[in-house]
PDB file of N, CA and C in Angstrom:
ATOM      1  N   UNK A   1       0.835  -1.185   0.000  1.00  0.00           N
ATOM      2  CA  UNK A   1       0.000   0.000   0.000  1.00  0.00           C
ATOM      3  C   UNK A   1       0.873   1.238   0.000  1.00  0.00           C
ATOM      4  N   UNK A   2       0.423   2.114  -0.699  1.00  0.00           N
ATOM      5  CA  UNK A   2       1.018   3.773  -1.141  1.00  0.00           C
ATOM      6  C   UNK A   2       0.962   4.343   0.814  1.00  0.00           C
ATOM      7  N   UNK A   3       2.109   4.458   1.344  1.00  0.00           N
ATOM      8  CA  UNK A   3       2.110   5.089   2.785  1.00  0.00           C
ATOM      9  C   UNK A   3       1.827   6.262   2.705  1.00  0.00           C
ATOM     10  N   UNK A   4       1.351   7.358   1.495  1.00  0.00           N
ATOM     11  CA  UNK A   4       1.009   8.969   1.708  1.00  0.00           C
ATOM     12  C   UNK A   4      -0.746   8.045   1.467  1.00  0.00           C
ATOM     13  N   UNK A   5      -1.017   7.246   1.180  1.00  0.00           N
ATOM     14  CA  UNK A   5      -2.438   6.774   1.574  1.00  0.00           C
ATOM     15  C   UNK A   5      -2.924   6.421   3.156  1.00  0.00           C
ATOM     16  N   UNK A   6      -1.949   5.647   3.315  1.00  0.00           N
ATOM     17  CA  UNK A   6      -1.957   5.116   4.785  1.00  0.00           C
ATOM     18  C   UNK A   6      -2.066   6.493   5.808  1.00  0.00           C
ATOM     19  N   UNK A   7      -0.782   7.670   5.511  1.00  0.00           N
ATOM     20  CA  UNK A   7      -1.236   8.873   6.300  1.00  0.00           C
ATOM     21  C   UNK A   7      -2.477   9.190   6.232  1.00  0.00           C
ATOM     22  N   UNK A   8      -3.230   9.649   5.249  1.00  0.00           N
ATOM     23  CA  UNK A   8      -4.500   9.993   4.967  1.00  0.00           C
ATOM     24  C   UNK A   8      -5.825   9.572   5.740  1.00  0.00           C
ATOM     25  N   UNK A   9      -5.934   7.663   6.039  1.00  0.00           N
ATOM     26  CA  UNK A   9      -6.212   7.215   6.616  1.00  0.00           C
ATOM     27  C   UNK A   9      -6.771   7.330   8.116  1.00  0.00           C
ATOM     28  N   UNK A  10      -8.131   7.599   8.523  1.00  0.00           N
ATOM     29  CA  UNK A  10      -8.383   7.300  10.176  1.00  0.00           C
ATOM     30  C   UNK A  10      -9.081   6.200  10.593  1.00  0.00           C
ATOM     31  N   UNK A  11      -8.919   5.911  11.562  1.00  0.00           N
ATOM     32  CA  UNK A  11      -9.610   4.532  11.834  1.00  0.00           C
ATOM     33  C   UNK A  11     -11.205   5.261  11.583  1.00  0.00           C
ATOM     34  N   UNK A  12     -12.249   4.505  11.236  1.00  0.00           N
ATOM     35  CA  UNK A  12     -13.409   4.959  11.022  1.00  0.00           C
ATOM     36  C   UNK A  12     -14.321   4.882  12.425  1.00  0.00           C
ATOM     37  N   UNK A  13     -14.343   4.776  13.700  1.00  0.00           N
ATOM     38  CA  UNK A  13     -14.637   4.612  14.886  1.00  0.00           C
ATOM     39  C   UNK A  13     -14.364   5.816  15.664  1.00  0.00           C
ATOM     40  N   UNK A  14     -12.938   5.795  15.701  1.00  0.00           N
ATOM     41  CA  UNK A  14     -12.856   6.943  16.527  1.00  0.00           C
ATOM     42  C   UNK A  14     -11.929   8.088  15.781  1.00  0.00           C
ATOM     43  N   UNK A  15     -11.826   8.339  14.753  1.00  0.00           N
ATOM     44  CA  UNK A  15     -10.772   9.168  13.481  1.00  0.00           C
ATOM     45  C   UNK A  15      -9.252   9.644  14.011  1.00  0.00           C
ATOM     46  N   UNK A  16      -8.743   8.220  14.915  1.00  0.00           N
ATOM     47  CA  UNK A  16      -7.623   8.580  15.768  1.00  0.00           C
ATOM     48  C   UNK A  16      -6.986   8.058  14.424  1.00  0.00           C
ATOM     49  N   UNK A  17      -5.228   7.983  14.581  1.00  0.00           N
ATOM     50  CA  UNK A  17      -4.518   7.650  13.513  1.00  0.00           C
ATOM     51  C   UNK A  17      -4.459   5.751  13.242  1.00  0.00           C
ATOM     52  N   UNK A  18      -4.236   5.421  12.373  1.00  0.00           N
ATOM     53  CA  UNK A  18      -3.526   3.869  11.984  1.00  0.00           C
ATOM     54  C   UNK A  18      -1.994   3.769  11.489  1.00  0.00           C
ATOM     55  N   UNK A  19      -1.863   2.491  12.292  1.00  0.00           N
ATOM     56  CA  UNK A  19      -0.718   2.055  11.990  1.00  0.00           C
ATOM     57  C   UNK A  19      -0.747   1.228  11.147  1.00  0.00           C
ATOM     58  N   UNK A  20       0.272   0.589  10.171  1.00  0.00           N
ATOM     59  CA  UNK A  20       0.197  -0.591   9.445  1.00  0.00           C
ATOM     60  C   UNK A  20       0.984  -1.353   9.745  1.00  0.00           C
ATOM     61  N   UNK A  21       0.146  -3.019   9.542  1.00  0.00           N
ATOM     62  CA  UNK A  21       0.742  -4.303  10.391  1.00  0.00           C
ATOM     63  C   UNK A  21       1.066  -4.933   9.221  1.00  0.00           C
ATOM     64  N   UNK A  22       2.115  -5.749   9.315  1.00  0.00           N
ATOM     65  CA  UNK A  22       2.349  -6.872   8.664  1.00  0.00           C
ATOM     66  C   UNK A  22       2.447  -8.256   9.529  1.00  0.00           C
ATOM     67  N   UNK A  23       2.170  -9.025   9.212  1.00  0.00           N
ATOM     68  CA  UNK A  23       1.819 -10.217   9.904  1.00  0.00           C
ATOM     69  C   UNK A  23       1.831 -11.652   8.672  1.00  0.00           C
ATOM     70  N   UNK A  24       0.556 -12.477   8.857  1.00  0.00           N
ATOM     71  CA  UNK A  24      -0.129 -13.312   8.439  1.00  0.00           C
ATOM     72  C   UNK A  24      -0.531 -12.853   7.392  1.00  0.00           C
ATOM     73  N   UNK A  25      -1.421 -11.508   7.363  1.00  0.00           N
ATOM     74  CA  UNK A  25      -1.987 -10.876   6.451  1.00  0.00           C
ATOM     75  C   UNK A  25      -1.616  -9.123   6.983  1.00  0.00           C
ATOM     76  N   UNK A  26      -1.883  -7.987   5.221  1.00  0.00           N
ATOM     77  CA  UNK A  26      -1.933  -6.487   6.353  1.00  0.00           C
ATOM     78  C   UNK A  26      -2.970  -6.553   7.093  1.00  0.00           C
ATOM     79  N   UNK A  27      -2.902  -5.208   7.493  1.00  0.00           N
ATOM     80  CA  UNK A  27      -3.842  -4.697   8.071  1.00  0.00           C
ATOM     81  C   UNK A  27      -3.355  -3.396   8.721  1.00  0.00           C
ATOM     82  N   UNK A  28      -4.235  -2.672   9.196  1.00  0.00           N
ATOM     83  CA  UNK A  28      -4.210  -1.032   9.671  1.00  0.00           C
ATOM     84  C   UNK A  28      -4.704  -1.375  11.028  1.00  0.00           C
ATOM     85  N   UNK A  29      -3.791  -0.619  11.897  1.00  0.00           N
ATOM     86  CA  UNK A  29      -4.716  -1.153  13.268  1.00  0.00           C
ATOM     87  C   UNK A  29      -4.291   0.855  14.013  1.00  0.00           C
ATOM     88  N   UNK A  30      -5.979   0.488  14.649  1.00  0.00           N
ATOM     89  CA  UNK A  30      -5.713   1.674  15.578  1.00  0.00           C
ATOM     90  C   UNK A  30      -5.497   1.027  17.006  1.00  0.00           C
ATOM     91  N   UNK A  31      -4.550   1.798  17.827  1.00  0.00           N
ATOM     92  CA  UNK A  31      -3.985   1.567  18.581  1.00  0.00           C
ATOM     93  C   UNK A  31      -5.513   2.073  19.768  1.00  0.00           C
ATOM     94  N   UNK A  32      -6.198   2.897  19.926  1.00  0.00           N
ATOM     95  CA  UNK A  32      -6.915   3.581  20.972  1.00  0.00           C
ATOM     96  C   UNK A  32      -8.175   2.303  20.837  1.00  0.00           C
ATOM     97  N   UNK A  33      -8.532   2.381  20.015  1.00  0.00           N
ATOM     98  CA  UNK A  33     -10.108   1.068  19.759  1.00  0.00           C
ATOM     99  C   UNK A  33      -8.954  -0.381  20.355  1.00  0.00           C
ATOM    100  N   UNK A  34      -8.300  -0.430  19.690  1.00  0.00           N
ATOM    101  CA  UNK A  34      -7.681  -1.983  19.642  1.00  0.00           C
ATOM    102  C   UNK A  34      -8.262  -3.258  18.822  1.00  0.00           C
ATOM    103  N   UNK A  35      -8.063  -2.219  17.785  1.00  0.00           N
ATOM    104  CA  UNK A  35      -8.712  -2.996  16.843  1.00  0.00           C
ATOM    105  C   UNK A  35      -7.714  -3.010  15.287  1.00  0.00           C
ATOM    106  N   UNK A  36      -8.268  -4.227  14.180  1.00  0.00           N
ATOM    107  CA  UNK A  36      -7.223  -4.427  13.564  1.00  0.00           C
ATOM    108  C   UNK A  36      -8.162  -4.107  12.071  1.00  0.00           C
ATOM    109  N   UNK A  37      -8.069  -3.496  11.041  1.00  0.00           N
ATOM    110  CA  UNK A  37      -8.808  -3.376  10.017  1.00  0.00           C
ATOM    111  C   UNK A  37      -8.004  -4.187   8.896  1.00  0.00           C
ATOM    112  N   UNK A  38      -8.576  -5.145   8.438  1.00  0.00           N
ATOM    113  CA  UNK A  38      -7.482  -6.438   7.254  1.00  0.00           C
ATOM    114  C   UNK A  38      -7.386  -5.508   6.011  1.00  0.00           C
ATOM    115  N   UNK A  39      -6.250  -5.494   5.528  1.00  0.00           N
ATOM    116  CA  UNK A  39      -5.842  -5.040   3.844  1.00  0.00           C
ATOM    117  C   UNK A  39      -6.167  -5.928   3.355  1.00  0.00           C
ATOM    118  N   UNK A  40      -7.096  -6.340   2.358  1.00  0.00           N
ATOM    119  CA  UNK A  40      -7.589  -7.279   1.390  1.00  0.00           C
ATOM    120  C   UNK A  40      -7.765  -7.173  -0.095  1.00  0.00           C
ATOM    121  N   UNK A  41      -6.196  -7.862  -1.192  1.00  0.00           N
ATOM    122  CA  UNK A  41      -6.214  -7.154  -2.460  1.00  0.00           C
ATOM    123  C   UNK A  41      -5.569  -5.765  -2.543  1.00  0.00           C
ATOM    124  N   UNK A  42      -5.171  -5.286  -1.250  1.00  0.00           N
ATOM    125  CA  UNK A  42      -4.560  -3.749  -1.611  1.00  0.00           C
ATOM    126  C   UNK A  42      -5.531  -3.108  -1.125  1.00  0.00           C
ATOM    127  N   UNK A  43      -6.703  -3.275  -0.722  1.00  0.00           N
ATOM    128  CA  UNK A  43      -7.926  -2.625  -0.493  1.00  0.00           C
ATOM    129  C   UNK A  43      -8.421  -2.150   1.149  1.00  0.00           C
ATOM    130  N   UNK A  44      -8.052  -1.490   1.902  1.00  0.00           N
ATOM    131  CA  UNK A  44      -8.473  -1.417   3.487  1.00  0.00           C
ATOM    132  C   UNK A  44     -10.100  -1.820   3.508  1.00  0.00           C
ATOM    133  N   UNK A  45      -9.931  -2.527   4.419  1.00  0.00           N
ATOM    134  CA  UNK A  45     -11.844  -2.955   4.529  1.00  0.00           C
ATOM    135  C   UNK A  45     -11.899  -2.179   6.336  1.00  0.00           C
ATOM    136  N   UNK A  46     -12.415  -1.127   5.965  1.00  0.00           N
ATOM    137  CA  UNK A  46     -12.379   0.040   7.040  1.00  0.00           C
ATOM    138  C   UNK A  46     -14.131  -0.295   7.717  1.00  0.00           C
ATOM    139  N   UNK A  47     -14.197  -1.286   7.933  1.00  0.00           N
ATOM    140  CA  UNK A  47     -15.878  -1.707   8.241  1.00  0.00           C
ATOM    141  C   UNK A  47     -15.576  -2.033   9.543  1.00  0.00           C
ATOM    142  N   UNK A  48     -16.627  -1.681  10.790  1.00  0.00           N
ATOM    143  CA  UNK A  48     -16.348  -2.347  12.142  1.00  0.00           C
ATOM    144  C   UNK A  48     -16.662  -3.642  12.103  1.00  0.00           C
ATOM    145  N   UNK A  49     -17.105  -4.157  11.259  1.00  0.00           N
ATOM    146  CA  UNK A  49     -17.526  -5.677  11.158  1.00  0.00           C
ATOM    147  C   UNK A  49     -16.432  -6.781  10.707  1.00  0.00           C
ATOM    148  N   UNK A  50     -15.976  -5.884   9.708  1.00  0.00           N
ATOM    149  CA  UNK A  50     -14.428  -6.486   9.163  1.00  0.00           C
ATOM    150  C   UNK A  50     -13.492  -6.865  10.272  1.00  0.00           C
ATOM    151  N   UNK A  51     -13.283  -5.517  11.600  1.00  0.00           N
ATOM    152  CA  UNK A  51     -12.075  -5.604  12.077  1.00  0.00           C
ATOM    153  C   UNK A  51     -12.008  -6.535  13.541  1.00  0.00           C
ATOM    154  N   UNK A  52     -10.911  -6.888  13.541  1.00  0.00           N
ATOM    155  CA  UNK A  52     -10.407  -8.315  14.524  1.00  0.00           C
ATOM    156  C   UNK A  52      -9.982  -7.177  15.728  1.00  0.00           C
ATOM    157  N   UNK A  53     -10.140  -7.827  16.940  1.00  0.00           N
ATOM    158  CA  UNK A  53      -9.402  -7.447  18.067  1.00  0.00           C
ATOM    159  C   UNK A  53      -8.100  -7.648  17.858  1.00  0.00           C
ATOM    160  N   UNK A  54      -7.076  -6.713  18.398  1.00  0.00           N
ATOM    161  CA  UNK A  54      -5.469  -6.410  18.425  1.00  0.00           C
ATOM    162  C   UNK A  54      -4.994  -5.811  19.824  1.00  0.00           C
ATOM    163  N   UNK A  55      -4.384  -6.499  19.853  1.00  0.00           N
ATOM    164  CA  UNK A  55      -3.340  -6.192  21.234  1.00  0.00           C
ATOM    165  C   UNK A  55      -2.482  -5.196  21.528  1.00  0.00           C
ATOM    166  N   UNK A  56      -2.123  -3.973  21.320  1.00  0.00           N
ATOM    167  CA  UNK A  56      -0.711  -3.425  20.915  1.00  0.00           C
ATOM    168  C   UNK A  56       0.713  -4.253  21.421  1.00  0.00           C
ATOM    169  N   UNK A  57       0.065  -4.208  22.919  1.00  0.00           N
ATOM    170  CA  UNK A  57       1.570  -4.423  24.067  1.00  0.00           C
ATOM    171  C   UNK A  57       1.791  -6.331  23.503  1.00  0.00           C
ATOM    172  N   UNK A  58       0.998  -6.933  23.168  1.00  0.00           N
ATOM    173  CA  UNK A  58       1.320  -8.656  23.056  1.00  0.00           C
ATOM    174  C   UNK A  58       1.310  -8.604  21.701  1.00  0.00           C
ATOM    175  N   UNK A  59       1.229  -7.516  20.764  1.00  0.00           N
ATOM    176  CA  UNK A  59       1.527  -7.941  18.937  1.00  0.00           C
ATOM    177  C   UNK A  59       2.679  -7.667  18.693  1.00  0.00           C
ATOM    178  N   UNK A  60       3.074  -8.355  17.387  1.00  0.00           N
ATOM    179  CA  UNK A  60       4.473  -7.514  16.841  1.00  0.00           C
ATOM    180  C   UNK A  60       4.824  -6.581  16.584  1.00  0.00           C
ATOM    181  N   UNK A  61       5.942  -5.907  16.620  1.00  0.00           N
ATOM    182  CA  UNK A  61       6.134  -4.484  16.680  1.00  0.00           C
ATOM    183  C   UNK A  61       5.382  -4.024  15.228  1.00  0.00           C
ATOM    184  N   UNK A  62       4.673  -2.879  15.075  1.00  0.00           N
ATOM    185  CA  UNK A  62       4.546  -2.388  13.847  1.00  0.00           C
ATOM    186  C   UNK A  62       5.634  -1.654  13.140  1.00  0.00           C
ATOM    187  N   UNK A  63       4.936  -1.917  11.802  1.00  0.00           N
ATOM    188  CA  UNK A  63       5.860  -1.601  10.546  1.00  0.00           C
ATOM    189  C   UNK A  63       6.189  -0.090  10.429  1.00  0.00           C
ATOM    190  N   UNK A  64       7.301   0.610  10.429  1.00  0.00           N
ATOM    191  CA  UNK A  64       7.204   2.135  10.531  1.00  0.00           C
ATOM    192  C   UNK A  64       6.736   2.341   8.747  1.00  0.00           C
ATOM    193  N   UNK A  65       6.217   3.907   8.606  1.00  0.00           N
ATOM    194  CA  UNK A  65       5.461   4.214   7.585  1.00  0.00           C
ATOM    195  C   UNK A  65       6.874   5.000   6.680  1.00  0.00           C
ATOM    196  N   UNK A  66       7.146   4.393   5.792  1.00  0.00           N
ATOM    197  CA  UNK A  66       8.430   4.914   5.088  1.00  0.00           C
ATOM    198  C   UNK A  66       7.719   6.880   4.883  1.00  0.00           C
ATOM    199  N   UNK A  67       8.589   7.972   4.746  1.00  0.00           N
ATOM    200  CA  UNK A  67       8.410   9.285   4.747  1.00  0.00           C
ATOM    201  C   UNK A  67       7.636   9.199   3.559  1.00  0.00           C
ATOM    202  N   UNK A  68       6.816  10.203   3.417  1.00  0.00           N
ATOM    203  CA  UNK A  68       6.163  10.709   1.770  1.00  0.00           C
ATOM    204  C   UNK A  68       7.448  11.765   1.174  1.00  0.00           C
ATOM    205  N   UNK A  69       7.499  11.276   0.084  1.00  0.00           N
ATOM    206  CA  UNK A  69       8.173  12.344  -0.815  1.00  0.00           C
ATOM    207  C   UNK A  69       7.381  13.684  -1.237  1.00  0.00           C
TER     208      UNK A  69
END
């Protein structure tokens, strides 16, 4: 995913910021909900129905967001 997209990005719950995970699969997770939104196809599925519970302190470290040019 384009990371000047990912900036752009708020979690749709509470319009705090997302991080992006790499794992198993992506995903965007906001850290304040604790919640995980799946990248599917390149596509954020920004739906509360979509997103999985996430841990911050027991997940893997997240991926830093390379700078926008």
């Amino acid at each position: 995913m384009d990371p000047r997209l990912i900036e752009m990005l708020v979690c749709p719950l509470c319009k705090g910021p997302l991080t992006l995970l790499r794992g198993d699969e992506l995903a965007l997770a906001c850290r304040a909900d604790r919640l995980a939104f799946p990248i599917r196809d390149g596509i954020p599925l920004m739906l509360e129905n979509e997103a999985k519970p996430w841990d911050p302190e027991a997940a893997s470290a997240p991926v830093p967001l390379a700078p926008a040019e």
